[in-house]
Structure formats: C-alpha cells, structure tokens
Protein backbone atom coordinates (compact mmCIF):
# COMPACT_ATOMS: atom_id res chain seq x y z
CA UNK A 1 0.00 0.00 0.00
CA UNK A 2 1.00 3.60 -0.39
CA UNK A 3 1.74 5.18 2.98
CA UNK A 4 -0.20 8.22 3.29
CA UNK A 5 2.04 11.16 5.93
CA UNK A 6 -0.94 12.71 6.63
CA UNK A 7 -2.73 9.16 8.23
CA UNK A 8 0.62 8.03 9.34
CA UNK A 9 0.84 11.52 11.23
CA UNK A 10 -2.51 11.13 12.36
CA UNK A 11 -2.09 7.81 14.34
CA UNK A 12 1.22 8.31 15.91
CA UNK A 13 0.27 12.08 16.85
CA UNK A 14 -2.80 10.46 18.64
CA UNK A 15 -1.09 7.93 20.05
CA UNK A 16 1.00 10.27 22.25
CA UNK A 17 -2.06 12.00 23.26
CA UNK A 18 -3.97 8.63 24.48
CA UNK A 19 -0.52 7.48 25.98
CA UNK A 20 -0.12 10.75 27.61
CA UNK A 21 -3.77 10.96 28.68
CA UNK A 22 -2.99 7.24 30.02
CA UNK A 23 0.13 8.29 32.42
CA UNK A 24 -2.31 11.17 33.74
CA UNK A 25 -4.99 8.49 34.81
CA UNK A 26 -2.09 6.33 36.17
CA UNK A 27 -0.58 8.78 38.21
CA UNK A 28 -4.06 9.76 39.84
CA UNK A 29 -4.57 6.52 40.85
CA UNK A 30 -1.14 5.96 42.74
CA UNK A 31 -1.75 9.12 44.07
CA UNK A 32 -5.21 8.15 45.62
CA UNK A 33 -3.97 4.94 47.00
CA UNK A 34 -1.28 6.81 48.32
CA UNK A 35 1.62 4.82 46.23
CA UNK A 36 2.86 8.56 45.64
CA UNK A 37 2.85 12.21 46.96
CA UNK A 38 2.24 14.75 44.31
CA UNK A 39 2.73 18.24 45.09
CA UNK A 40 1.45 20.72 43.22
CA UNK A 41 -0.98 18.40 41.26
CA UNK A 42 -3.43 20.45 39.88
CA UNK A 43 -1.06 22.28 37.82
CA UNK A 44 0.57 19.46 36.34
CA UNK A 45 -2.35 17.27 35.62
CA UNK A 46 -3.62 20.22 34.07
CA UNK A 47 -0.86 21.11 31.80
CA UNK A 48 0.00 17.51 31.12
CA UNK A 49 -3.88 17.45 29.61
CA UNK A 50 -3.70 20.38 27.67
CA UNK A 51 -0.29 18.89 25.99
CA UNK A 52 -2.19 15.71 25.12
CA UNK A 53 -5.22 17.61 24.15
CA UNK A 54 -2.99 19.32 21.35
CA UNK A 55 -1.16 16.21 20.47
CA UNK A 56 -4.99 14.96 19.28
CA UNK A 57 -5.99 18.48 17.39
CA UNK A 58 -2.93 18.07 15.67
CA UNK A 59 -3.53 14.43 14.36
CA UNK A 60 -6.96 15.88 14.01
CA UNK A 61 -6.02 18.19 11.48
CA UNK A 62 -3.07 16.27 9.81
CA UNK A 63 -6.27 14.00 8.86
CA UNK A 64 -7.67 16.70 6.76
CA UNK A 65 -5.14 16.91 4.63
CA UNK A 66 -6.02 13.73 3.44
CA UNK A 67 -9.24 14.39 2.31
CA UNK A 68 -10.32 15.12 -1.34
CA UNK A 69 -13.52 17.47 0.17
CA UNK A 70 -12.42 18.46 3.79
CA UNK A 71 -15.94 20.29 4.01
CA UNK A 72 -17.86 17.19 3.73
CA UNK A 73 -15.88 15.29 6.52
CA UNK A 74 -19.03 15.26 8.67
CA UNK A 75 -20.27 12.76 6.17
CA UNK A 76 -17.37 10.48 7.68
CA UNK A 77 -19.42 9.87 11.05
CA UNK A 78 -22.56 8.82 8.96
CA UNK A 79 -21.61 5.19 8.75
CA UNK A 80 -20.64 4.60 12.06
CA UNK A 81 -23.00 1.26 11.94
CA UNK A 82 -20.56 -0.40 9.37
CA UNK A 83 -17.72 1.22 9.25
CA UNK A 84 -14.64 1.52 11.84
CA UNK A 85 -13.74 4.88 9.96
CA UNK A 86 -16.84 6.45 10.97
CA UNK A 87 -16.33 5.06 14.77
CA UNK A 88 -13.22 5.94 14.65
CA UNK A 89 -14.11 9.61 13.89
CA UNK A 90 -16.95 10.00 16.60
CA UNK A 91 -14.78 8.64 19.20
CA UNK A 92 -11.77 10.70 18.53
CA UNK A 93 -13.78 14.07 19.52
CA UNK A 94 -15.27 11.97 22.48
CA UNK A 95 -12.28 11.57 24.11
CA UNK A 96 -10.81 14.82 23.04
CA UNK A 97 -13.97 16.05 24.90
CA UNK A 98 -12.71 14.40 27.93
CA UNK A 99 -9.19 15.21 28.18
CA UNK A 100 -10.25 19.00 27.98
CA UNK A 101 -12.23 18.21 30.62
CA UNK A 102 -10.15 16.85 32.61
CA UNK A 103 -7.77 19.28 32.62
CA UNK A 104 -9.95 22.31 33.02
CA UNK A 105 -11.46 20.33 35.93
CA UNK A 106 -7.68 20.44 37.62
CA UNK A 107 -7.19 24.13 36.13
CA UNK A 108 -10.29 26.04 37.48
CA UNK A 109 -10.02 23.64 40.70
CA UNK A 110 -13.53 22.64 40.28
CA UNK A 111 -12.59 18.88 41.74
CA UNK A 112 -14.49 17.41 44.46
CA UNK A 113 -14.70 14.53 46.68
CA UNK A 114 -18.08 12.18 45.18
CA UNK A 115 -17.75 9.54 48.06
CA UNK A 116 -15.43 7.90 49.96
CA UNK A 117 -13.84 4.22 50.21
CA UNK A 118 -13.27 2.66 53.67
CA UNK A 119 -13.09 6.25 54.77
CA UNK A 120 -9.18 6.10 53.17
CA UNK A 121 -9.73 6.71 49.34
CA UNK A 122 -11.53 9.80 48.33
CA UNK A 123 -13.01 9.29 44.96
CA UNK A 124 -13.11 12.54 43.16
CA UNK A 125 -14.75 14.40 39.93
CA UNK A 126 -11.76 14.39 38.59
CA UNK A 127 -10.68 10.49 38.88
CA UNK A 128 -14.10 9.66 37.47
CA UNK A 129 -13.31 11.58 34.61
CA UNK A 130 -10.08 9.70 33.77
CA UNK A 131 -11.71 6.34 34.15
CA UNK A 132 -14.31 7.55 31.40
CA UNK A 133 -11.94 8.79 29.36
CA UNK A 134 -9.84 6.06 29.93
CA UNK A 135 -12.15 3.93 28.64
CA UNK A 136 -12.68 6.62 25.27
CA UNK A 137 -9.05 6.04 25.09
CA UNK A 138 -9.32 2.18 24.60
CA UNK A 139 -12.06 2.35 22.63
CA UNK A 140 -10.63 4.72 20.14
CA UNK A 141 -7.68 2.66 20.08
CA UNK A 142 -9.43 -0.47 18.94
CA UNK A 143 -11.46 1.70 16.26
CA UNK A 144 -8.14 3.01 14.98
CA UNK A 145 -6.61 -0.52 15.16
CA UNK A 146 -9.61 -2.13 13.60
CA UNK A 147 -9.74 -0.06 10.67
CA UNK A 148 -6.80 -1.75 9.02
CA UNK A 149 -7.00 -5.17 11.08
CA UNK A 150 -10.52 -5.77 9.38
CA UNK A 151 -9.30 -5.84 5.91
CA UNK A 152 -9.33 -9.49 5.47
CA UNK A 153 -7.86 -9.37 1.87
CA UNK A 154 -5.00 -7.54 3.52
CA UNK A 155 -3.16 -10.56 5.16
CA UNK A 156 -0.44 -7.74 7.01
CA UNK A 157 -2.95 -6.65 9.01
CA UNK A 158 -5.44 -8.88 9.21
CA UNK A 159 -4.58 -10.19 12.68
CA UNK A 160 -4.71 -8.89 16.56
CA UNK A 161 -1.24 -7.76 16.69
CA UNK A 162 -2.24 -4.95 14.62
CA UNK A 163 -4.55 -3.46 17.67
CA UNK A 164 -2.17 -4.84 20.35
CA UNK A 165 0.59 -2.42 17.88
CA UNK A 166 -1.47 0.59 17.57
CA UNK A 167 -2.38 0.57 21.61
CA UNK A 168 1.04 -0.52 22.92
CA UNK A 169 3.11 2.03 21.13
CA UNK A 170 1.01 4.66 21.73
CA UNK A 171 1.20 3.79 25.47
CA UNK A 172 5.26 3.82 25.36
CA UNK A 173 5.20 6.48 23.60
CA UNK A 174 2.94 9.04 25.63
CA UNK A 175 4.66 7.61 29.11
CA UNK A 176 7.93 8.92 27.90
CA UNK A 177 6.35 12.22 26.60
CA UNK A 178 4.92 12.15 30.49
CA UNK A 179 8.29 11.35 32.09
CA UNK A 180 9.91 14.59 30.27
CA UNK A 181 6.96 17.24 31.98
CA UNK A 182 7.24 14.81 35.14
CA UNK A 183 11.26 15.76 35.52
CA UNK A 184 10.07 19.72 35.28
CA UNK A 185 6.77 19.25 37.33
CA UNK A 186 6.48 16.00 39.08
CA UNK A 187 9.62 14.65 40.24
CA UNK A 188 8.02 12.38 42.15
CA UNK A 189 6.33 10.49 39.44
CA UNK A 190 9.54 10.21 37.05
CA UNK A 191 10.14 6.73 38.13
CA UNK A 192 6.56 5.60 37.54
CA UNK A 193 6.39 7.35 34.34
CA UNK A 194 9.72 5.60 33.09
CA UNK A 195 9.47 2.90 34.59
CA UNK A 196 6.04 1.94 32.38
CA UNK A 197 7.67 3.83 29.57
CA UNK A 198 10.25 1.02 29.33
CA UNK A 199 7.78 -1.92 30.08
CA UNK A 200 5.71 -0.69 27.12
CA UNK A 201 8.65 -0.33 24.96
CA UNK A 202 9.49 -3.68 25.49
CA UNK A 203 6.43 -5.51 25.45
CA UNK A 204 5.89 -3.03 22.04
CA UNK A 205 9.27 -4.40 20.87
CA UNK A 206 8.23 -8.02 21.44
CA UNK A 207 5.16 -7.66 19.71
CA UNK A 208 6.28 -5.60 16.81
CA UNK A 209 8.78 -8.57 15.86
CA UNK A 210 6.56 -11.05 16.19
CA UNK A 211 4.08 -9.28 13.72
CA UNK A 212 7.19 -8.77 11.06
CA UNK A 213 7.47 -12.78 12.06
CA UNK A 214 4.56 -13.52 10.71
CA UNK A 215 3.84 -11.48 8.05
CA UNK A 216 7.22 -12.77 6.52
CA UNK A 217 5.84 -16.27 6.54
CA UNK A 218 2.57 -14.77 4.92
CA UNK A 219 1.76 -17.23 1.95
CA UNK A 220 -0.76 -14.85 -0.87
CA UNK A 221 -3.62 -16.45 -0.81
CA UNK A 222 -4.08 -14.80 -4.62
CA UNK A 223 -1.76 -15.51 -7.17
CA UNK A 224 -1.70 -14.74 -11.12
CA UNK A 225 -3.03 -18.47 -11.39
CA UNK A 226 -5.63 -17.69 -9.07
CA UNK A 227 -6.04 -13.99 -10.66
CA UNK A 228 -7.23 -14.90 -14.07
CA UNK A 229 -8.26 -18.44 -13.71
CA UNK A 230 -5.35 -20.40 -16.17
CA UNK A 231 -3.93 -23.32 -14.65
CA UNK A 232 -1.05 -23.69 -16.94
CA UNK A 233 2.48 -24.23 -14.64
CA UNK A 234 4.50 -21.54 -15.89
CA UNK A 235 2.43 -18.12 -16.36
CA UNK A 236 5.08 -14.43 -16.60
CA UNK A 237 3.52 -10.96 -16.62
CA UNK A 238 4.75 -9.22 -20.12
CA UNK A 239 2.76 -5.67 -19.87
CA UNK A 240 1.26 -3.62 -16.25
CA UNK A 241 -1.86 -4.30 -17.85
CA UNK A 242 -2.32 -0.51 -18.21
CA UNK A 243 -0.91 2.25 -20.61
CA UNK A 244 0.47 4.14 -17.91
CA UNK A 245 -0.10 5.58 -14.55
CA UNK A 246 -3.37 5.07 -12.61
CA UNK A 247 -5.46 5.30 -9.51
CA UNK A 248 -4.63 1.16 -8.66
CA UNK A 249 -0.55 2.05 -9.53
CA UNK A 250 -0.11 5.23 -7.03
CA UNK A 251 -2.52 4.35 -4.22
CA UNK A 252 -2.05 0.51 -3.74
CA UNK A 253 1.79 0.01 -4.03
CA UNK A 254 4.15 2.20 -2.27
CA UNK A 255 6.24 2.30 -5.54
CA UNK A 256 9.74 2.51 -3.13
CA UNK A 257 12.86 0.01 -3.75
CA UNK A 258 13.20 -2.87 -1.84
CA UNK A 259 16.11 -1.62 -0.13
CA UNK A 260 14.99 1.58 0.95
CA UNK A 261 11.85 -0.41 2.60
CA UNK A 262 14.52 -2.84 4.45
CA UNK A 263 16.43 0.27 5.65
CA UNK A 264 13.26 1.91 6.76
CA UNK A 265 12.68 -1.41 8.70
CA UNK A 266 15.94 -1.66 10.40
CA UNK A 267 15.35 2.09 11.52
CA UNK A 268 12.22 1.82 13.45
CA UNK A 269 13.28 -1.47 15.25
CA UNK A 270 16.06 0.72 16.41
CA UNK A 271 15.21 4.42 16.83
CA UNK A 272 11.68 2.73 18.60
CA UNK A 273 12.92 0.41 20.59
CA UNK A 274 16.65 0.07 22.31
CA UNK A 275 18.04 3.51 21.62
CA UNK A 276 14.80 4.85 24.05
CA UNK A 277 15.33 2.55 26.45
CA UNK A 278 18.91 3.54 26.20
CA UNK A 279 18.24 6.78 27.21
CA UNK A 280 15.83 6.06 29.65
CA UNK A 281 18.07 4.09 31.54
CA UNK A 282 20.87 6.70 31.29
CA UNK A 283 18.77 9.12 32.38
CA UNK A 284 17.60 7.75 35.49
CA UNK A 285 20.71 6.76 36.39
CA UNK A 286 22.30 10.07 35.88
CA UNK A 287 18.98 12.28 36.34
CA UNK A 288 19.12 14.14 32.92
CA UNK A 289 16.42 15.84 31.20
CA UNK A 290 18.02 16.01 28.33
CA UNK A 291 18.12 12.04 27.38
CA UNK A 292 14.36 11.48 28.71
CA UNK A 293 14.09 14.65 25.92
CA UNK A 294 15.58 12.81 23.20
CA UNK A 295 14.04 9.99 24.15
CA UNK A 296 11.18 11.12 23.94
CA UNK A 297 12.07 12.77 20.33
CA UNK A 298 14.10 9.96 19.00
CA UNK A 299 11.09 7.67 19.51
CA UNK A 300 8.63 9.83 17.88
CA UNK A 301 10.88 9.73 14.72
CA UNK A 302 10.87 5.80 14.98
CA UNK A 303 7.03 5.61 14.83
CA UNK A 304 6.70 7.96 12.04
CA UNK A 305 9.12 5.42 10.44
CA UNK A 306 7.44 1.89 11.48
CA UNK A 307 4.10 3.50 10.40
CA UNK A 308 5.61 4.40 7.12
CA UNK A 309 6.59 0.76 6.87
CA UNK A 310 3.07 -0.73 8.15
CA UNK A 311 1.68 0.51 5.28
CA UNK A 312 4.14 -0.07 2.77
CA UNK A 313 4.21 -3.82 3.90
CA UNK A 314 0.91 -4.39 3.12
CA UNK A 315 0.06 -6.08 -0.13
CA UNK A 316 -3.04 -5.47 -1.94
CA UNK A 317 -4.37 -8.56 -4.18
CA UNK A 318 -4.60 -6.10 -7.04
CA UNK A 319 -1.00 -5.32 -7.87
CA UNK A 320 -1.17 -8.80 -9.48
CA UNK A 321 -2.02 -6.85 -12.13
CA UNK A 322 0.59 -4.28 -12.17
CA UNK A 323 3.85 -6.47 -11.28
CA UNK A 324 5.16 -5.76 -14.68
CA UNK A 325 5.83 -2.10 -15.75
C-alpha cells in the first residue's frame, strides 16, 4: 500500500495524546492509594492534559489533509453502523472532549470529593473523569486498530497484533512524553512514568517482531493463477496491464525500492525500541532531562518510520495486475 504522511501523522500524533492521557490516569490513581505524593498536582495534571489535548488536534487536522472534500468530513461519522472509519471519527472528539475536561477540571479547581472508600480513598470528579476517558481512550484505540486489522484481503494486518501495535506504542510512547513534563513538574512520578515507559517499549518491541514474524511467513492467498483463472504451470507478466499511470498504480503500491523499505525497517526497530530505552536508563541513572528529551524525540521519529513501513508492507491482491511495468 501507499503510505499516506498525513494518516501516518494522524495515528502516531494520537497515540501520544492517548498514551499521555494514560500516564495522567495512572498517576491519579497511585496518588489516591497513596503509592505517591504529588505536590502541586493540579497544575501538572492540568498542563499535562492540555499537551495531550494538542497532540490529538494536531492528528486531528493532519487527517484533513487527506481528504479530497475536507468540508464534507461530517459525512465520515454517517456510517458509524458499518464502518470503523466512521467510529473511529466519533470517538476521537469523544475523548478529546474528555481530556479537555479533565484538565480544566484540575485548572479552574472545580474537583471534588463524590464519596469515599473505607473512609481512606476519596473518589473525586476528577478520577471519574479519567476512568471515562480512559475507557474513550481504549475504545478509540481499537477503532483506529480495527480499521486496518478488518481488511481481510490484507493478510499484514489482518490479525490482533495490529490493535495490540497501535495501543502498545502509543502507550510507550505518551509515558515517555509524560516522564519529560514529570522531571520539570512531578519529580516524584519520574520513576513511575519511566518505569512503564520502558515496560511498554518492550512488550511493544516483542510484539512488533513477532508481527514482522509472521507477516514474513505470509503465503498470498491470490496468485496470477488464481487472478485470471489459467492453470497452466509456468504463467510471466509481459505488460502492467495498463498504458500508464493510474489510480490502482499510485494508491495501492508504495512504488519505493526494496532496499529503501529494508532500511526503513531496520530504523524503526532501532530508533523505537533500544536507543529509548537507552536513554531512559541513562537518564535515570544520571537524572538528565536532556536524554528522557531525546528519548522522547528519537522515539517519535521511529514511529513515524514503522508506520511508514506498516503501510508499505501491506500487499493489496490487485498489484497482481501491475507487477510488470
């Protein structure tokens, strides 16, 4: 398929959002169970939501530009009965809805106590409001997921790891955004923050290879045989079955040399994985801002390139017809 920067922008931009939206619901929790003291925690629970909150406008609009009629985008949410698109685009403002919310909630101090648990655990406005948007979060990370992982004919990403891909790099992703403002705001949730940062990045790493696993040992279910219905042994492509240039030739194969794809490969599985968790570790040991920064930074540029490559990997049964140019 032909990556598209504008969706590949999209999902990684709103994956640091629902990440960073993620640590914030985290950290309230410790903090209510008293795992950790957090001083000064309206301000950073408010800030921290108003980052996130612009991390998802900013995939919001980087999805316009891939629109042929951005004026009739509304029509997108029409089809929400069917389509994962459609869901996908309702629950996006839903949980942007939310995460304003919830930080103007810890901005105007309008949080109060709704009841109490064993007379220990206050349960606030606020804390409700991160376990609903919590689960917005979720849910708009299995409509994003779902959107490619329900495209049977597309065997790369017909399969779970796709969702369990889309959520857990988002996660690592907005934790480590979340341990950078923790270092300047919340010292005393840098650990936590990191410390999930690099358990995501692992598991992400794990299950990132083990989708590259299998979608090497993919077998096409379509073949030319198949395609046009000849059984003779031996059949070779002479023509692209087309004059020149179409639709089917720019939008379905990413048109990119096999060894540019391989190098784009090699650079995600290291600029996402061990050169973050490189500079995690470095900078907890040495308590620097600036590696958790390029962590943070170094990551980002990772994603944009293993998105890149999750769409170029995928195969569309139609370039069959267009092997031969």
């Amino acid at each position: 398929m032909h990556p598209a920067f504008s969706v590949i922008f999209l999902t990684t931009l709103i994956g640091v959002g629902q990440g960073l939206f993620l640590a914030l619901a985290t950290a309230q929790v410790y903090s209510i169970v008293n795992l950790v003291s957090v001083k000064e925690i309206a301000n950073f629970y408010s800030c921290s939501s108003f980052i996130a909150l612009g991390f998802l406008i900013a995939g919001l609009i980087a999805s316009m530009f891939h629109l042929g009629h951005p004026e009739r985008a509304w029509r997108a949410a029409t089809q929400w009965r069917t389509s994962w698109l459609s869901r996908e685009v309702i629950a996006l403002p839903v949980f942007m809805f939310f995460v304003g919310l919830y930080g103007v909630i810890h901005e105007m101090n309008w949080d109060f106590t709704l009841f109490q648990i064993n007379e220990q655990i206050n349960i606030d406005l606020s804390i409700l409001i991160a376990v609903i948007g919590t689960i917005a979060c979720f849910t708009l990370f299995f409509c994003t997921g779902m959107i490619y992982a329900c495209i049977k004919f597309l065997q790369e990403w017909a399969t779970v790891l796709t969702l369990v891909n889309f959520t857990v790099l988002g996660m690592a992703s907005g934790f480590i955004l979340a341990t950078v403002i923790a270092f300047f705001k919340a010292p005393e949730l840098l650990n936590v923050f990191a410390g999930w940062a690099i358990v995501f990045t692992v598991i992400g790493l794990i299950t990132r290879i083990a989708s590259l696993i299998r979608n090497h040992r993919i077998k096409p279910k379509s073949t030319p045989k198949s395609a046009i219905g000849i059984r003779h042994s031996k059949i070779r492509q002479m023509a692209q079955g087309a004059m020149g240039g179409s639709f089917n030739t720019r939008e379905y194969f990413h048109g990119q040399t096999e060894k540019l794809v391989k190098t784009i490969k090699w650079s995600f599985l290291i600029l996402v994985f061990p050169v973050p968790l490189l500079l995690l570790t470095i900078g907890l040991i040495f308590d620097l801002s600036i590696a958790f920064i390029l962590a943070a930074i170094v990551q980002y540029v990772g994603l944009i390139a293993e998105r890149w490559f999750f769409f170029a990997q995928a195969r569309h049964p139609q370039n069959i017809y267009y092997q031969a140019t």
